[in-house]
N, C-alpha and C. Protein backbone atom coordinates (compact mmCIF):
# COMPACT_ATOMS: atom_id res chain seq x y z
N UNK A 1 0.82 -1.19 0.00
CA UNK A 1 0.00 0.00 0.00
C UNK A 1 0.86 1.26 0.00
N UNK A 2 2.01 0.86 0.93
CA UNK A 2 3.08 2.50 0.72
C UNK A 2 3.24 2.77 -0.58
N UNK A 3 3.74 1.51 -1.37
CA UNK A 3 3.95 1.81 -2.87
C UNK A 3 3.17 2.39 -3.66
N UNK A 4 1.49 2.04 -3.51
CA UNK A 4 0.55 2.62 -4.04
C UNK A 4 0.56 4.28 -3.51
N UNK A 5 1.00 4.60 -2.75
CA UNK A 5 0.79 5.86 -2.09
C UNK A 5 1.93 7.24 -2.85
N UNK A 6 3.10 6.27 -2.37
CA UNK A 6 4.23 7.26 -2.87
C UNK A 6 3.66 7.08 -4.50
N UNK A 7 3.07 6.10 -5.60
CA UNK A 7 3.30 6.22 -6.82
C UNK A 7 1.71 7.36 -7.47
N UNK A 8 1.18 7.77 -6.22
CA UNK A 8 -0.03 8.73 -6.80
C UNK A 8 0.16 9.86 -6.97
N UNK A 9 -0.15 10.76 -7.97
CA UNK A 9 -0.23 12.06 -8.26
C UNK A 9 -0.70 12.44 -7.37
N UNK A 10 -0.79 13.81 -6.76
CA UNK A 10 -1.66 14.15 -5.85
C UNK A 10 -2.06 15.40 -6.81
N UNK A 11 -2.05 15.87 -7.55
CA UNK A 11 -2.77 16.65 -8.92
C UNK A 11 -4.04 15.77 -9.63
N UNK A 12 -4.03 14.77 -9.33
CA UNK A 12 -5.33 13.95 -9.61
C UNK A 12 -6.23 14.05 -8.58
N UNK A 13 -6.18 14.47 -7.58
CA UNK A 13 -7.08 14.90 -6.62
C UNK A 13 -7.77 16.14 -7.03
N UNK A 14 -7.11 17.30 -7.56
CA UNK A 14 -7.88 18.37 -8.14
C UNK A 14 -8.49 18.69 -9.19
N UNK A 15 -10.31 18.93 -9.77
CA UNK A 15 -11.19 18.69 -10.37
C UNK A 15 -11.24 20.17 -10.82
N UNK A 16 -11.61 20.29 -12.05
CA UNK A 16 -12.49 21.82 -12.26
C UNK A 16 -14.05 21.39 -12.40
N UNK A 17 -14.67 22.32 -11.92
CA UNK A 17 -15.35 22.90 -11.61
C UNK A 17 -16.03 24.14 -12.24
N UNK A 18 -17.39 23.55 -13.41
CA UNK A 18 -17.88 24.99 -13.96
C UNK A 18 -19.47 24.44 -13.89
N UNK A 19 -20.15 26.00 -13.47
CA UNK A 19 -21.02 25.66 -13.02
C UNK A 19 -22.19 27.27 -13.59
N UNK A 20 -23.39 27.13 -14.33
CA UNK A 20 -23.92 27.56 -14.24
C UNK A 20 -24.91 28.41 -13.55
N UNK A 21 -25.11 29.80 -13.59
CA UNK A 21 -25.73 30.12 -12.16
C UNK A 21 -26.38 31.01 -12.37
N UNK A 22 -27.60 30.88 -11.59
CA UNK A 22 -29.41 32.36 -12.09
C UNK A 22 -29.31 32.91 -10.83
N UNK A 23 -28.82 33.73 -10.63
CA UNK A 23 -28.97 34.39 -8.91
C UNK A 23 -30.66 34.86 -9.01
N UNK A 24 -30.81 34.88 -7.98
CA UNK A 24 -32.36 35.32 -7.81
C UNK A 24 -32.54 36.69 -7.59
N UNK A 25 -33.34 37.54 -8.32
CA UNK A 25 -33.12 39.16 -8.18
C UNK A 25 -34.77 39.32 -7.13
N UNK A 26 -34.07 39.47 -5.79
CA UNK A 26 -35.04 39.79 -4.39
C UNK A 26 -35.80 40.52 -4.74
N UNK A 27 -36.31 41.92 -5.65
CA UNK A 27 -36.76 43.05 -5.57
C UNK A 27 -37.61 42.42 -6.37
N UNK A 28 -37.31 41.89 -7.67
CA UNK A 28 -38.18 41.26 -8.83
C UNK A 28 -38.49 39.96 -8.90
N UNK A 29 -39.26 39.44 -7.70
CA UNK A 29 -38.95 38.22 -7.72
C UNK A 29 -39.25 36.95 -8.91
N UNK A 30 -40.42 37.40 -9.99
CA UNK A 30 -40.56 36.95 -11.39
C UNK A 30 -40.09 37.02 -11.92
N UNK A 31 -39.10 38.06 -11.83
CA UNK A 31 -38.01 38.01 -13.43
C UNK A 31 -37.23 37.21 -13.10
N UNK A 32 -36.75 36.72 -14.38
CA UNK A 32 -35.09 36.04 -13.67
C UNK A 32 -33.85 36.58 -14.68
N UNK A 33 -32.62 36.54 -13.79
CA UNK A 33 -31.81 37.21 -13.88
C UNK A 33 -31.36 36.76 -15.52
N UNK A 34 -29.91 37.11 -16.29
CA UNK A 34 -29.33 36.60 -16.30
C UNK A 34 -28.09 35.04 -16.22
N UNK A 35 -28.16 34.29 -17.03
CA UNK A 35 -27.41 33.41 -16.65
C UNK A 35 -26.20 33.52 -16.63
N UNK A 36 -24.98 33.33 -16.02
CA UNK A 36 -24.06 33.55 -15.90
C UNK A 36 -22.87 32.17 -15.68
N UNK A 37 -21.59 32.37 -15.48
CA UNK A 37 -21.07 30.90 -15.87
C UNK A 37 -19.90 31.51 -14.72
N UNK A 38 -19.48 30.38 -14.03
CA UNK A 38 -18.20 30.03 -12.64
C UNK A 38 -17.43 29.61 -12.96
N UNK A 39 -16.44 29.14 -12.59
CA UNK A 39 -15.38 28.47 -13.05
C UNK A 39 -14.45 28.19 -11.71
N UNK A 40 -13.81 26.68 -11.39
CA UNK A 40 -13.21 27.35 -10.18
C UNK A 40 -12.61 25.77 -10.05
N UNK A 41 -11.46 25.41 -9.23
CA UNK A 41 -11.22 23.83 -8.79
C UNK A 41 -11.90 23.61 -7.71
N UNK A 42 -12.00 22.37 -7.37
CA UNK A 42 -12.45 21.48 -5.84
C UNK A 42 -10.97 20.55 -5.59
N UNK A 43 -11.10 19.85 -4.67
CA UNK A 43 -10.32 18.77 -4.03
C UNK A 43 -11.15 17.56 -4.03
N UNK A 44 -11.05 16.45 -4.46
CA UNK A 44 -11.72 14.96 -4.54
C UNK A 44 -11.27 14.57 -2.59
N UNK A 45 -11.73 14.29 -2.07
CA UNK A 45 -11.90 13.63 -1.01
C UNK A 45 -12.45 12.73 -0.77
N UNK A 46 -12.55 11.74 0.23
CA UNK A 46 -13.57 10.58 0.76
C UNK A 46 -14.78 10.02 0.09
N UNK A 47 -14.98 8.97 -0.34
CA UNK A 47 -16.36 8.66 -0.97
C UNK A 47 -16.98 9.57 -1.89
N UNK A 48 -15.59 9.78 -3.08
CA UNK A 48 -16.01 10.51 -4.33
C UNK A 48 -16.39 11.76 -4.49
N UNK A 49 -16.47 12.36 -2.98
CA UNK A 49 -16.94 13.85 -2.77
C UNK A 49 -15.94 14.70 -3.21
N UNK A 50 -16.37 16.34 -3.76
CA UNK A 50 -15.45 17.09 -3.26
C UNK A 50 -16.05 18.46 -3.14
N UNK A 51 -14.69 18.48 -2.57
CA UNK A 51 -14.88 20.26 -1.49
C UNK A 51 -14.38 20.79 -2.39
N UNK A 52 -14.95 22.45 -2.09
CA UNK A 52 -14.89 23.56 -3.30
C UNK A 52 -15.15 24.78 -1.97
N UNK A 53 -14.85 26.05 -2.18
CA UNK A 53 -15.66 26.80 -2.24
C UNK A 53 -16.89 27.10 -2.47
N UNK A 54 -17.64 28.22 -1.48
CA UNK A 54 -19.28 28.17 -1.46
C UNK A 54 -19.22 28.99 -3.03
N UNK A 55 -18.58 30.05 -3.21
CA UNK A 55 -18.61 30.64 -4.44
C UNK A 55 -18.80 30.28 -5.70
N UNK A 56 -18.25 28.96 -5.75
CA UNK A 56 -17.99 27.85 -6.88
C UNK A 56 -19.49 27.57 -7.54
N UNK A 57 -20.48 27.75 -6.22
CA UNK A 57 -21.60 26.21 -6.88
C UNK A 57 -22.73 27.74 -6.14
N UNK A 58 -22.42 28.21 -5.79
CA UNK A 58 -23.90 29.33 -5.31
C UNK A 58 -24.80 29.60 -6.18
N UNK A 59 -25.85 29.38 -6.04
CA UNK A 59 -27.04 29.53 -6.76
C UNK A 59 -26.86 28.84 -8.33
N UNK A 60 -26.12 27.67 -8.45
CA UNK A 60 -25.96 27.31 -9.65
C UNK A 60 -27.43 26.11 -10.09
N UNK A 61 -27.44 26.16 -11.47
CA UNK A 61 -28.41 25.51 -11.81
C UNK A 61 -28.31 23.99 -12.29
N UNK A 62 -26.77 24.57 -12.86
CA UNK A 62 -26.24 23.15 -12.95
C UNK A 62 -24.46 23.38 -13.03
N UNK A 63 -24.02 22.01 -12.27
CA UNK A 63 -22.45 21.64 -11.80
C UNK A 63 -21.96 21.09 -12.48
N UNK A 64 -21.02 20.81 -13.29
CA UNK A 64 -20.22 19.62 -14.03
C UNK A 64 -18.53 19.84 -13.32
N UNK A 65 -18.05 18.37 -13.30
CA UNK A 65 -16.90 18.42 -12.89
C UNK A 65 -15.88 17.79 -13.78
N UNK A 66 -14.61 17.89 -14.05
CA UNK A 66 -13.94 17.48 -14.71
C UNK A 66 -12.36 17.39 -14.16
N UNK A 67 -11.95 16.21 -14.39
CA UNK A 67 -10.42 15.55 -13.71
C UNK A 67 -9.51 16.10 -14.42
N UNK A 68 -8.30 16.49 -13.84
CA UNK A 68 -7.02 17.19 -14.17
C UNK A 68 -6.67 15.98 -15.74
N UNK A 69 -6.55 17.18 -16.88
CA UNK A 69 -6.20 16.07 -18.32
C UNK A 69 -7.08 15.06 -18.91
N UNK A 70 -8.65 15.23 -18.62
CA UNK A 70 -9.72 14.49 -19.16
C UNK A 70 -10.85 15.35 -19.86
N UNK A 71 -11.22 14.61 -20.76
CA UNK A 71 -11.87 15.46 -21.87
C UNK A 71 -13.35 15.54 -21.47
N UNK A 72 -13.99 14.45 -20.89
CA UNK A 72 -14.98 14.16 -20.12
C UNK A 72 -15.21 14.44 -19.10
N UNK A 73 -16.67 15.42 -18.70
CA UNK A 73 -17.08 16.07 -17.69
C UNK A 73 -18.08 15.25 -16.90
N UNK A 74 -18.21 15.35 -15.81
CA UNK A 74 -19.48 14.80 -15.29
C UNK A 74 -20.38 15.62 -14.51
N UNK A 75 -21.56 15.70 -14.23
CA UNK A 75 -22.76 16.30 -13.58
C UNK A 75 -22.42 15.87 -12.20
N UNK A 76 -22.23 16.98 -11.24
CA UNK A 76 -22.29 17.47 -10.16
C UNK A 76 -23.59 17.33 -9.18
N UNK A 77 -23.59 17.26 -7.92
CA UNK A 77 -25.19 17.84 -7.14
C UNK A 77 -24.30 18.38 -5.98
N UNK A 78 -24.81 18.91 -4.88
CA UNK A 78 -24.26 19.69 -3.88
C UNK A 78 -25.28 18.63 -3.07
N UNK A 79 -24.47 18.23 -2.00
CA UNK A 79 -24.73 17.46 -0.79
C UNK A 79 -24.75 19.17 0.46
N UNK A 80 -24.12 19.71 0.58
CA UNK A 80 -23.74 20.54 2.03
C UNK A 80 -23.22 22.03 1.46
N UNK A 81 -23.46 22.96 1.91
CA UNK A 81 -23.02 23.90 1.55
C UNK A 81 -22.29 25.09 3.13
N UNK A 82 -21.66 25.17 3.34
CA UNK A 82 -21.41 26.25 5.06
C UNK A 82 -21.08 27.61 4.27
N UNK A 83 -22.17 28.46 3.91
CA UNK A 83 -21.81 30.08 4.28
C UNK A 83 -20.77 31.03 4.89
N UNK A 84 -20.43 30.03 6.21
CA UNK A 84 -19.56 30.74 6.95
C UNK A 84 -17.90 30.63 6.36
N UNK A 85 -17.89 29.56 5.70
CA UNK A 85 -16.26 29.41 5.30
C UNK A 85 -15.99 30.50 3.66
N UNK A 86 -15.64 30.85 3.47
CA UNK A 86 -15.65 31.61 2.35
C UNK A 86 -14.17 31.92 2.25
N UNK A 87 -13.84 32.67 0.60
CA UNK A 87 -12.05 32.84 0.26
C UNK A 87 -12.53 34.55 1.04
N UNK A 88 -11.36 34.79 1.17
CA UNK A 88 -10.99 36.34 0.97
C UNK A 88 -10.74 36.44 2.68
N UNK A 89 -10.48 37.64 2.74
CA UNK A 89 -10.08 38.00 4.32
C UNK A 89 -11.86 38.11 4.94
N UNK A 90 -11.67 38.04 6.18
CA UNK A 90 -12.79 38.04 6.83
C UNK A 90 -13.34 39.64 7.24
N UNK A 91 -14.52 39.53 7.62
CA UNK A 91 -15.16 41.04 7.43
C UNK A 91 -14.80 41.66 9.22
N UNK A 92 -14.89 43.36 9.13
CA UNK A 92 -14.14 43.89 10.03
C UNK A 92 -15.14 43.80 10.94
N UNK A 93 -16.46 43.91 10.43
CA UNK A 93 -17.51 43.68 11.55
C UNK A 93 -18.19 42.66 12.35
C-alpha cells in the first residue's frame, strides 16, 4: 500500500469545476436574472466527494466536474453547503 501511495499524483485529486448560475433578483422576484457561468477547482476527497468553495456552486443551476487532463465532464449535485467558510479576508464587523 506504501507503494501505491508514494506512486499517486496528488494533482489527480484536483477537479475543475464549472457551473452555471441564475442568482435570484429579491426586488423582482418573477423576473429572472441573467445566466451567468463560474469556473473554479475542488479537491476529490472521501467517498467521491469534493470540497470547493461556497462561491464555486452558489445559486448554480447546474455543476459539471472534470479531472485534471480528461476530456470528459461529469454532472455534479451539492450534498452541504457552510456560508460561513468563504475565500478572501474576513469582514471587520
Amino acid at each position: 500500500m506504501l507503494k501505491a501511495q508514494e506512486e499517486a499524483n496528488p494533482f489527480d485529486a484536483i477537479v475543475r469545476i464549472d457551473s452555471i448560475i441564475l442568482q435570484p433578483d429579491f426586488f423582482i422576484p418573477w423576473q429572472h436574472k441573467i445566466q451567468d457561468r463560474c469556473s473554479g477547482t475542488g479537491l476529490v476527497i472521501s467517498g467521491d466527494r469534493i470540497l470547493t468553495y461556497a462561491h464555486n456552486i452558489a445559486d448554480a443551476t447546474y455543476i459539471s466536474v472534470t479531472k485534471t487532463n480528461a476530456d470528459e465532464s461529469h454532472q455534479a449535485k451539492i450534498l452541504a453547503v457552510d456560508p460561513r467558510l468563504r475565500s478572501g479576508p474576513p469582514d471587520d464587523g
